[in-house]
Each structure stands twice: as structure tokens, then as C-alpha cells.
N, C-alpha and C. Protein backbone atom coordinates (compact mmCIF):
# COMPACT_ATOMS: atom_id res chain seq x y z
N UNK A 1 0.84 -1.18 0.00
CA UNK A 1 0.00 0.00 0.00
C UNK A 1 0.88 1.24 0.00
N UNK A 2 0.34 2.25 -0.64
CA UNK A 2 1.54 3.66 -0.94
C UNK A 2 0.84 4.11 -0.27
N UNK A 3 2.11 4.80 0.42
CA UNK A 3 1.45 6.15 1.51
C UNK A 3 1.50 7.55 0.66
N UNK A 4 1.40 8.74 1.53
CA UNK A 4 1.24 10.21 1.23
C UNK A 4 2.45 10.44 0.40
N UNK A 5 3.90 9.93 0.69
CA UNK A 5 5.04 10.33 0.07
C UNK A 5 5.44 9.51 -0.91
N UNK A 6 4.61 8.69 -0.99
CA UNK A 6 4.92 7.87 -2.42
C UNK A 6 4.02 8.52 -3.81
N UNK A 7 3.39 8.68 -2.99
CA UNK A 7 2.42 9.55 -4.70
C UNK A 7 2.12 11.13 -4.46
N UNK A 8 3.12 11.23 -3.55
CA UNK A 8 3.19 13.04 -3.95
C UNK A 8 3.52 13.62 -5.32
N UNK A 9 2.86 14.20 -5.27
CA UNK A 9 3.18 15.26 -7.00
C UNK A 9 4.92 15.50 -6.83
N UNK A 10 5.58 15.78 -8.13
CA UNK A 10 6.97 16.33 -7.88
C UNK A 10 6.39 17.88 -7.79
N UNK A 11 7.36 18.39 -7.28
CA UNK A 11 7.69 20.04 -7.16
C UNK A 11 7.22 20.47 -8.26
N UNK A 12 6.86 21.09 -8.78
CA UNK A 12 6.50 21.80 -10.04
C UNK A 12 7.74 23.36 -10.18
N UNK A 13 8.65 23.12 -11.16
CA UNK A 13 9.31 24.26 -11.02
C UNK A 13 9.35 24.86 -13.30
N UNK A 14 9.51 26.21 -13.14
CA UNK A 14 9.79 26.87 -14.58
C UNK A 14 10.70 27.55 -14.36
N UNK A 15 11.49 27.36 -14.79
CA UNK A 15 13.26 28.47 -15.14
C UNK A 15 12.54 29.36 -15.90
N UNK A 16 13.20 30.86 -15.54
CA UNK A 16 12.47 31.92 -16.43
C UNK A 16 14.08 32.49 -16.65
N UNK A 17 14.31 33.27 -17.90
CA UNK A 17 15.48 33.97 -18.24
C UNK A 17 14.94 35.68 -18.14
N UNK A 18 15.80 36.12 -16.87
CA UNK A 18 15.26 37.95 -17.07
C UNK A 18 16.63 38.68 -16.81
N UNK A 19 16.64 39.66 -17.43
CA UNK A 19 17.80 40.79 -17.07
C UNK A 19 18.82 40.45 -18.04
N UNK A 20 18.53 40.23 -18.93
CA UNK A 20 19.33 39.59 -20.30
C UNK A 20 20.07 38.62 -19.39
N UNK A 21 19.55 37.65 -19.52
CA UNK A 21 19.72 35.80 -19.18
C UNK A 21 19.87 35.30 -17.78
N UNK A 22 19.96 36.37 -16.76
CA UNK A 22 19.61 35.89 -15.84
C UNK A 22 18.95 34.96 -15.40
N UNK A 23 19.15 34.06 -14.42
CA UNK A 23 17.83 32.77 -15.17
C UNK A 23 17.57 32.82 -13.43
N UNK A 24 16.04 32.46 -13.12
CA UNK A 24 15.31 32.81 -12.02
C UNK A 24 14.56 31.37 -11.85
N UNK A 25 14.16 30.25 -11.34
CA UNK A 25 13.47 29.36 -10.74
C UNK A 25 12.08 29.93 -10.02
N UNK A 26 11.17 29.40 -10.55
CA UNK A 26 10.19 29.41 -9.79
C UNK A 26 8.97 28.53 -9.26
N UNK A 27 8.24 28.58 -8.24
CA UNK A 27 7.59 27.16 -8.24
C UNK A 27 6.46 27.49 -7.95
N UNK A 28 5.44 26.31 -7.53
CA UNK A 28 3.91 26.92 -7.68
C UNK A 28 3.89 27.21 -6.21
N UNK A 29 3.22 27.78 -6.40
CA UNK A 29 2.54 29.00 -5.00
C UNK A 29 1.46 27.49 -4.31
N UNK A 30 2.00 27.01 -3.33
CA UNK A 30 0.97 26.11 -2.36
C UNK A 30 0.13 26.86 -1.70
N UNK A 31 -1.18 26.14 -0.99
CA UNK A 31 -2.48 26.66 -0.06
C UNK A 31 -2.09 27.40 0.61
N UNK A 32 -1.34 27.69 1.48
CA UNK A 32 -0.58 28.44 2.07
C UNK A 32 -0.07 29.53 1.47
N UNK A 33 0.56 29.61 0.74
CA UNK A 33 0.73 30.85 0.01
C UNK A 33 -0.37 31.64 -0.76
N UNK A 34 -1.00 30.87 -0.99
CA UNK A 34 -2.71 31.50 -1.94
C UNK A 34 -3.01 32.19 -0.36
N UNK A 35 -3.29 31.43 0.40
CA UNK A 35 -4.01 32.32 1.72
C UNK A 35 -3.39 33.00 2.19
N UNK A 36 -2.18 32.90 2.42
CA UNK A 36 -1.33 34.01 2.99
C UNK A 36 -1.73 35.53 1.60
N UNK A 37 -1.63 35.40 0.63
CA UNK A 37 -1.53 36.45 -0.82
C UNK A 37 -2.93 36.91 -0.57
N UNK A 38 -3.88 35.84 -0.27
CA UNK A 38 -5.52 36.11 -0.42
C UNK A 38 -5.93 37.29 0.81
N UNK A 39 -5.15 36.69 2.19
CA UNK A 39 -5.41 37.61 3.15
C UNK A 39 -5.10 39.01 3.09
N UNK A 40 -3.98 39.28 2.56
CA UNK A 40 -3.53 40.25 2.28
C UNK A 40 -4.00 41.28 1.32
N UNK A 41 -4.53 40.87 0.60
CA UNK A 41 -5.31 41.31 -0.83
C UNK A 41 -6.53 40.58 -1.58
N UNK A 42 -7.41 41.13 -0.17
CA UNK A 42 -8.89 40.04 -0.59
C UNK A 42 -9.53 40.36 -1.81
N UNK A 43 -9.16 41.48 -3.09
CA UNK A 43 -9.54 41.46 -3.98
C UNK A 43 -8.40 40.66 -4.92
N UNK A 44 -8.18 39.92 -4.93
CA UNK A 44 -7.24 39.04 -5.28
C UNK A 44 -7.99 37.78 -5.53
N UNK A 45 -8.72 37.73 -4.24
CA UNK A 45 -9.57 36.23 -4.50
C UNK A 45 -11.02 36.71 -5.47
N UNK A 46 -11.17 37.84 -5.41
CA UNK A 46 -12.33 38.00 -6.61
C UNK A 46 -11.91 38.11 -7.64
N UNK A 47 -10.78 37.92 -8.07
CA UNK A 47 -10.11 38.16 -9.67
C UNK A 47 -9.81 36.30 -10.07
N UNK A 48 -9.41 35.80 -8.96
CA UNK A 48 -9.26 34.31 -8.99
C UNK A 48 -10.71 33.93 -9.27
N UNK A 49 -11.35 34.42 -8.74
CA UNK A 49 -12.74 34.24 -8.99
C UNK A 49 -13.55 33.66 -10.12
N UNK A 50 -13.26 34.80 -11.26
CA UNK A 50 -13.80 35.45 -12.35
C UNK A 50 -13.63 34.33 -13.66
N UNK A 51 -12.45 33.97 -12.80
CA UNK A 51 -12.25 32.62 -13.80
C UNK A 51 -11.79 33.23 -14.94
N UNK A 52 -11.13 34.13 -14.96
CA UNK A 52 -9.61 35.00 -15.88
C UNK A 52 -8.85 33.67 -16.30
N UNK A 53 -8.63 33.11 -17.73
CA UNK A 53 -7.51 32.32 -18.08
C UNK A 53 -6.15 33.58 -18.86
N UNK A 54 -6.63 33.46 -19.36
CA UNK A 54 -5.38 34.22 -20.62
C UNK A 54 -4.92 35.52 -19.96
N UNK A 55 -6.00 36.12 -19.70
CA UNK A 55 -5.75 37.37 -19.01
C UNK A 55 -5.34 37.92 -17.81
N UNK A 56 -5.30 36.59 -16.86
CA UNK A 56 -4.62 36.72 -15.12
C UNK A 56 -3.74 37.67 -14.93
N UNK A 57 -2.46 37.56 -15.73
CA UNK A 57 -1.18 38.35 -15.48
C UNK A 57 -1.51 39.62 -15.78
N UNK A 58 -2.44 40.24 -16.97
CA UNK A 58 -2.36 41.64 -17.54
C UNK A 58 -3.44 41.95 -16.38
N UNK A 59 -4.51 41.43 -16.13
CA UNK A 59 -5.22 42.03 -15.17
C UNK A 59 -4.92 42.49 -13.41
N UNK A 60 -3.70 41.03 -13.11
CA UNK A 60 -3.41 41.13 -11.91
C UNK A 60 -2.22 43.10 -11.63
N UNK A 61 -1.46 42.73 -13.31
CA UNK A 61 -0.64 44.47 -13.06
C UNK A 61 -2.05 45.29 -13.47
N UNK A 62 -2.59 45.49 -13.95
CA UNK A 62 -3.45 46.64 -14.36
C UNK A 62 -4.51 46.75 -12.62
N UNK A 63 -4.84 46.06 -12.10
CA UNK A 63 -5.81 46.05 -11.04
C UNK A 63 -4.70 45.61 -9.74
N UNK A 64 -4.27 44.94 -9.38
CA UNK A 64 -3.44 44.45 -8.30
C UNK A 64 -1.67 44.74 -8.54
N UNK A 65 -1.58 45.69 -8.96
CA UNK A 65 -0.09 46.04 -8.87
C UNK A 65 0.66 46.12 -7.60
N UNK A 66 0.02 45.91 -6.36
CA UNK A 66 0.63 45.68 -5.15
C UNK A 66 1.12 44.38 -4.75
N UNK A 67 0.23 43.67 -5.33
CA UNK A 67 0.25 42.30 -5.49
C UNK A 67 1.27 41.37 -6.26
N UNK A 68 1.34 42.23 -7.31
CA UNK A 68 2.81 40.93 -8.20
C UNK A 68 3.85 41.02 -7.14
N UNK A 69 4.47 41.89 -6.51
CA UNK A 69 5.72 41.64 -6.25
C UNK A 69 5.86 40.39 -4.65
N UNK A 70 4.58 40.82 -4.10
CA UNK A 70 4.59 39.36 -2.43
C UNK A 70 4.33 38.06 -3.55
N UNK A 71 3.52 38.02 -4.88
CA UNK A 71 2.91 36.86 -5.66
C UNK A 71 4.85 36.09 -6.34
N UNK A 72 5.62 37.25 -6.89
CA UNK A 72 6.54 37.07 -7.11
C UNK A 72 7.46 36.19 -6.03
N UNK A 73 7.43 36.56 -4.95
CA UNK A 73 8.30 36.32 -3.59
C UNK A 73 7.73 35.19 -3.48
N UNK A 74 6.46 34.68 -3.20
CA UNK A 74 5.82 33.25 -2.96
C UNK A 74 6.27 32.50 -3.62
N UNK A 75 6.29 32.94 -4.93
CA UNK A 75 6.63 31.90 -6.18
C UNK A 75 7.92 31.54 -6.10
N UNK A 76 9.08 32.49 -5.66
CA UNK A 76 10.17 31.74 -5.52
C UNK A 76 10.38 31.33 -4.03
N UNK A 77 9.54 31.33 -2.98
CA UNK A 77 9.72 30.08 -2.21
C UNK A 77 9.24 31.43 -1.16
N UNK A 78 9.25 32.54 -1.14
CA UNK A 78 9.29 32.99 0.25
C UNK A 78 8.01 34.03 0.55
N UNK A 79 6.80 33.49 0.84
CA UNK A 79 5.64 34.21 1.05
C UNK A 79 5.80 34.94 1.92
N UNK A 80 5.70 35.98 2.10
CA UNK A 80 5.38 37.25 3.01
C UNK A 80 6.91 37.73 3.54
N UNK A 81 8.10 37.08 2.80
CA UNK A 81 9.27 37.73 2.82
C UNK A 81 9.54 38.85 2.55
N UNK A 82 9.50 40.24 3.56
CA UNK A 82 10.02 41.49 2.60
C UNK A 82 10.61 41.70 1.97
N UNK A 83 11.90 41.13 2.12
CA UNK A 83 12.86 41.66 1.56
C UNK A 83 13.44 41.06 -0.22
N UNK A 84 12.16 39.44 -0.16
CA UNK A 84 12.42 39.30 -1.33
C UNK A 84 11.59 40.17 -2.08
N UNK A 85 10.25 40.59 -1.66
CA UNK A 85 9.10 41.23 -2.29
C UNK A 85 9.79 42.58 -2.61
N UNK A 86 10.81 43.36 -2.21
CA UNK A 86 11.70 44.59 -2.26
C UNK A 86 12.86 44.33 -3.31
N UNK A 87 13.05 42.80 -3.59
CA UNK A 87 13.89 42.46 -4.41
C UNK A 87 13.22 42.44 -6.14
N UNK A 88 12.26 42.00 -5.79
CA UNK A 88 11.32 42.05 -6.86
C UNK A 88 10.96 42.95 -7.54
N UNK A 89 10.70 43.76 -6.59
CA UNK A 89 10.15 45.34 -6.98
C UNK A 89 11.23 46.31 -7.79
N UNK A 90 12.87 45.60 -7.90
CA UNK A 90 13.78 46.03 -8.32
C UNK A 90 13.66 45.79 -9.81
N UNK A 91 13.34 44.67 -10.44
CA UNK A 91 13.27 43.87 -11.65
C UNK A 91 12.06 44.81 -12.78
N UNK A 92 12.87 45.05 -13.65
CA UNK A 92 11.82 45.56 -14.60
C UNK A 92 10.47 44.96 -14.94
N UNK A 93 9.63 45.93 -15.25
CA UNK A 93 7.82 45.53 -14.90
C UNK A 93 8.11 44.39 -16.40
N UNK A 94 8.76 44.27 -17.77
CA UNK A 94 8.70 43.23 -18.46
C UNK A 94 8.96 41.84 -17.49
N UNK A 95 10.12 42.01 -16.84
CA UNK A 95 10.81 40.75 -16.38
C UNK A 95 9.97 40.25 -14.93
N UNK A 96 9.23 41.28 -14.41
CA UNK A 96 8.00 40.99 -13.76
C UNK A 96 7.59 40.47 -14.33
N UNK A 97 6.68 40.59 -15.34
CA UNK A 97 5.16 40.04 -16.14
C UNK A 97 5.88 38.80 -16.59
N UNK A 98 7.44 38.36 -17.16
CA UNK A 98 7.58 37.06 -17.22
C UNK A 98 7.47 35.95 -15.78
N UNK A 99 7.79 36.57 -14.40
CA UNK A 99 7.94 35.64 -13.54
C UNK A 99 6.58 35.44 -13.07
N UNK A 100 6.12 36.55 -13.29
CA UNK A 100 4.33 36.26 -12.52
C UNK A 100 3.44 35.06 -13.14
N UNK A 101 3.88 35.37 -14.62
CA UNK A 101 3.16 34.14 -16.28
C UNK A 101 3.47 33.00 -15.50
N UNK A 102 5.09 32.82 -15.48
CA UNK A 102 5.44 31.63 -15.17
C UNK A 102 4.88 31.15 -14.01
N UNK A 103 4.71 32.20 -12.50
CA UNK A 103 4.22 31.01 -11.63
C UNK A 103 2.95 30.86 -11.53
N UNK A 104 2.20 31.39 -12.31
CA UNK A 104 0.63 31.32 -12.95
C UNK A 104 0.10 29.92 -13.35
N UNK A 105 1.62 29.52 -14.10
CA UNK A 105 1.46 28.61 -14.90
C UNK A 105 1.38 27.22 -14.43
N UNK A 106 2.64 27.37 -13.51
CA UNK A 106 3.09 26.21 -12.67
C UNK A 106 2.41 25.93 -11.27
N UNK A 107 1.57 27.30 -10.87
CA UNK A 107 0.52 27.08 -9.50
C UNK A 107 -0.92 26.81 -9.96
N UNK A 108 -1.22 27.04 -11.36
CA UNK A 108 -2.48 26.62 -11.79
C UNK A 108 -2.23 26.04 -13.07
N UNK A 109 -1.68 24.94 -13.26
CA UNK A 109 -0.90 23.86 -14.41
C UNK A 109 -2.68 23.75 -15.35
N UNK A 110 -3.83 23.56 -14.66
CA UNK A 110 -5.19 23.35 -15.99
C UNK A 110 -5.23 24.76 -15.83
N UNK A 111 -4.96 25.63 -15.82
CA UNK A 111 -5.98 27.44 -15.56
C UNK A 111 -6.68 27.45 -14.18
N UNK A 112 -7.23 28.76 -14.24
CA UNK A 112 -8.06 28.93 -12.71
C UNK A 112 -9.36 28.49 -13.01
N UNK A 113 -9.89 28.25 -14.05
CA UNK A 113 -11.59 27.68 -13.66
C UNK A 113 -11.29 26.10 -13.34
N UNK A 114 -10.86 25.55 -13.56
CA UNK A 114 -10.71 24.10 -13.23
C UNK A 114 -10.62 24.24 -11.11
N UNK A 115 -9.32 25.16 -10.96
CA UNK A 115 -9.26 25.34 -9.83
C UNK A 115 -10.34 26.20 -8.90
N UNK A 116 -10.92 26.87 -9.26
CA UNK A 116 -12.15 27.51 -8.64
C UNK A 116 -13.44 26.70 -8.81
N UNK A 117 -13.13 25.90 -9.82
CA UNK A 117 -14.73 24.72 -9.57
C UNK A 117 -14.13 23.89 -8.69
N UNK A 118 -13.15 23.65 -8.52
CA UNK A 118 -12.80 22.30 -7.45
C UNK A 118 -12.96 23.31 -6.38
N UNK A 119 -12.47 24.38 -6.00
CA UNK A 119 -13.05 25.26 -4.70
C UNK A 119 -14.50 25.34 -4.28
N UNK A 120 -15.26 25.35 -5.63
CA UNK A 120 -16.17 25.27 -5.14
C UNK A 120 -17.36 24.04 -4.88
N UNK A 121 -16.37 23.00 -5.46
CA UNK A 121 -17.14 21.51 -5.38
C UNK A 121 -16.63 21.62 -3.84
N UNK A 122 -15.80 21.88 -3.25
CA UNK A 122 -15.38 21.74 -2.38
C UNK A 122 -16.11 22.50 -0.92
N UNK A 123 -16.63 23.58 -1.23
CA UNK A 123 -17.92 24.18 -0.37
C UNK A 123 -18.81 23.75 -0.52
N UNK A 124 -19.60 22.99 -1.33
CA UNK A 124 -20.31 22.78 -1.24
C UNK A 124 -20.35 21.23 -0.85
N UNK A 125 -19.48 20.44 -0.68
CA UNK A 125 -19.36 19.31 -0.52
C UNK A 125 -19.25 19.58 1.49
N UNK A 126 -18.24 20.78 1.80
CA UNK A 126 -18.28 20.74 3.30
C UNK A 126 -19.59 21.30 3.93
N UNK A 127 -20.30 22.81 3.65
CA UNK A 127 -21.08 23.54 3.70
C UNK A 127 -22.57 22.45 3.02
N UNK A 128 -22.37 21.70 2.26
CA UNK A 128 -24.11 21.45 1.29
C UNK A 128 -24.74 22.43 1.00
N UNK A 129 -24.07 23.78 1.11
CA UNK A 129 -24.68 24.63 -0.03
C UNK A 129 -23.86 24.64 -1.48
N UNK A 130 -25.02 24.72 -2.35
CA UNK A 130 -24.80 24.59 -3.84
C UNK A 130 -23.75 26.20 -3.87
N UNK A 131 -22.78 25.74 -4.90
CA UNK A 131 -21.84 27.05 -5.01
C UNK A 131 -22.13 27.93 -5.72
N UNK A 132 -21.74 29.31 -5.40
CA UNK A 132 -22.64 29.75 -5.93
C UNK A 132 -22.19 30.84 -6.49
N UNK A 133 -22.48 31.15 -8.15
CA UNK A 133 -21.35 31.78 -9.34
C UNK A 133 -20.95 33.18 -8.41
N UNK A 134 -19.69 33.71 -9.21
CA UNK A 134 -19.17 34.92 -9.06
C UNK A 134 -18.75 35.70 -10.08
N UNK A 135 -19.52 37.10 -9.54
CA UNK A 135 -19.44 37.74 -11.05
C UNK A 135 -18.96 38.89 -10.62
N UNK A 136 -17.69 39.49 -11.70
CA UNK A 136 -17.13 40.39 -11.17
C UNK A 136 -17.22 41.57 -12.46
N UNK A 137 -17.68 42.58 -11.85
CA UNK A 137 -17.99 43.75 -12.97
C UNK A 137 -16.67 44.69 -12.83
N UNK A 138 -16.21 45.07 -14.10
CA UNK A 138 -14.81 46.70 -13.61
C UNK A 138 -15.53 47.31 -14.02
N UNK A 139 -15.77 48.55 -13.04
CA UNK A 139 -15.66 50.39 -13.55
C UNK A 139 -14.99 50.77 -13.21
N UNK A 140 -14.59 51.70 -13.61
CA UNK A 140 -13.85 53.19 -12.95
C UNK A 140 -14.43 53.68 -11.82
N UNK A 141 -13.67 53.74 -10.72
CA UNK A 141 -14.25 54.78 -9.63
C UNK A 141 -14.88 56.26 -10.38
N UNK A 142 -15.79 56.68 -9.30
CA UNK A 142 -16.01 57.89 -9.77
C UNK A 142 -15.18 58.88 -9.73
N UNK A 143 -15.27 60.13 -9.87
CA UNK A 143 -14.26 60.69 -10.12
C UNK A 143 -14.32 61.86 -8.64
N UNK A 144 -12.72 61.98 -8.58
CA UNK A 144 -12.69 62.30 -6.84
C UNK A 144 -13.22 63.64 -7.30
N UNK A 145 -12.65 64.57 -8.31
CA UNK A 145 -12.76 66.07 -8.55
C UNK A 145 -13.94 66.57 -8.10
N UNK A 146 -13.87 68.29 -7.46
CA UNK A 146 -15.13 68.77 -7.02
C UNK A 146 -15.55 69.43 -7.81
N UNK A 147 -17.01 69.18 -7.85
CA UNK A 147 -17.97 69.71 -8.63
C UNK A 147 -18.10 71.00 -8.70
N UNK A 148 -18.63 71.57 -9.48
CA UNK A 148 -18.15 73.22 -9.61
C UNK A 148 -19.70 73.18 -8.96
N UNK A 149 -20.17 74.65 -8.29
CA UNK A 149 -21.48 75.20 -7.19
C UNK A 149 -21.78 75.92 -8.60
N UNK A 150 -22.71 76.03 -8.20
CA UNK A 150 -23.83 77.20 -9.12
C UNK A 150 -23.26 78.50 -8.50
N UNK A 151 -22.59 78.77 -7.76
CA UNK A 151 -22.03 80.18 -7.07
C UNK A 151 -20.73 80.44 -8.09
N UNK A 152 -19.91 79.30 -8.37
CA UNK A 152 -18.72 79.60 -8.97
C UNK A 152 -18.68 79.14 -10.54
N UNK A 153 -20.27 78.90 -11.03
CA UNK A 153 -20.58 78.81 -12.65
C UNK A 153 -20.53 80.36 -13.13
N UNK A 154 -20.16 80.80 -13.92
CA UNK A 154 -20.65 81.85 -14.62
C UNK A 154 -21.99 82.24 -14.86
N UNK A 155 -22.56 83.09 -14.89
CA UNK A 155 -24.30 82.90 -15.47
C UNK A 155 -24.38 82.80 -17.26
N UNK A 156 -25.75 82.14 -17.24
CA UNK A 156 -25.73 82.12 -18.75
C UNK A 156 -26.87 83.04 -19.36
N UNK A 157 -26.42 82.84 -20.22
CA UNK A 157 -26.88 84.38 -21.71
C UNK A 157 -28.46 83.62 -22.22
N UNK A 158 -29.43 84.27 -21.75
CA UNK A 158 -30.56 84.01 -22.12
C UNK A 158 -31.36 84.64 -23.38
């Protein structure tokens, strides 16, 4: 009979080349690291949500730009490490967007809807409530600027 360490998955790792050939290792982000990243940036788990394939990485810099660089640090082994997340933050935003792809790739090997339906077979299997979709809309905030008063309009020409 095989136990837990006989049919463990191997490590999942992607060599990435940045900084003209620098070459960087990275591995998938475990439960632990998703929750540690999730706590930190609970709109993080509504973008995981949405069930984003192709688009994860451009959306995570365009909406969560605080976020690549602790997502970066996890991926190479050290969640909630400052000083790698400060190391990161050093690396040009291209050679970012390659390490983030990569541990995208290697922490969600089918994409995120495969992994967010098993999250949610998974509530509903502990909970017996049916799971239940998530839908995530973008706008633009409104706009902070103050409104001009009817005191400081000009009058108009009747």
C-alpha cells in the first residue's frame, strides 16, 4: 500500500530567463501561500474568482499592482518575505510580467476555472450549499474632482 510520500506530486518548477539571461526558478505558490496572498489582498480572490484564463497576469498588473511583487516572492519560495518582495520590486515591470506568467502557470498547471470549480465543489461538498457563481464587474471609480457650485458657474446668456 503507498502512503502520502509515495504519490506526492513532484515540485513543479519553470526556469524563467530575465535581465538579459539571468535565469530565475520558480515554483507553484501552495495553499498556504494562496491564503497568505488572499489575506492580504482580498480582492485578489475576486479576480481568482472570475475565472480570468489568458488574461490573469495583464489584469493582476493593471488592477493588483501591489500584489505581483509578495505573488513574485511566494513563487520563488518565500511568502510574506520582505525583503524578497523589495527584491522584486527592483526587476523591470517586463521581467516581472515574465515571472508572474510563469508562476501562474506552474501554480495553476489546468488554468483557474478548473481550480475555482474544485473550490467550489469543495464548499459545497463541506457547507451542502450549492456554489454559488461569481461575477465580477470593472468600472472606474467615480471621479474624486469637485464639482463646480452654481455660485462659482458663470451665469448664462438668455
Amino acid at each position: 500500500m503507498a502512503d502520502l510520500l509515495d504519490i506526492a506530486p513532484s515540485l513543479s518548477v519553470e526556469a524563467v530567463r530575465i535581465n538579459g539571461g539571468q535565469r530565475i526558478t520558480v515554483q507553484k505558490i501552495g495553499f498556504d501561500g494562496i491564503a497568505y496572498l488572499v489575506k492580504h489582498f482580498p480582492d485578489l480572490a475576486m479576480l481568482l474568482a472570475s475565472g480570468i484564463t489568458a488574461n490573469t497576469a495583464a489584469m493582476l498588473v493593471m488592477q493588483m499592482s501591489g500584489a505581483v511583487c509578495p505573488i513574485i516572492a511566494a513563487g520563488c519560495g518565500h511568502p510574506g518575505d520582505k525583503e524578497f518582495e523589495q527584491a522584486a520590486a527592483k526587476y523591470l515591470a517586463e521581467d516581472q510580467l515574465k515571472l508572474l506568467g510563469a508562476i501562474l502557470r506552474v501554480t495553476f498547471p489546468n488554468g483557474l476555472i478548473p481550480f475555482m470549480e474544485a473550490m467550489g465543489g469543495f464548499v459545497q461538498g463541506v457547507t451542502g450549499e450549492k456554489a454559488k457563481p461569481v461575477k465580477v464587474r470593472l468600472r472606474k471609480p467615480p471621479s474624486q474632482s469637485p464639482s463646480l457650485s452654481d455660485a462659482a458657474s458663470p451665469p448664462t446668456l438668455q
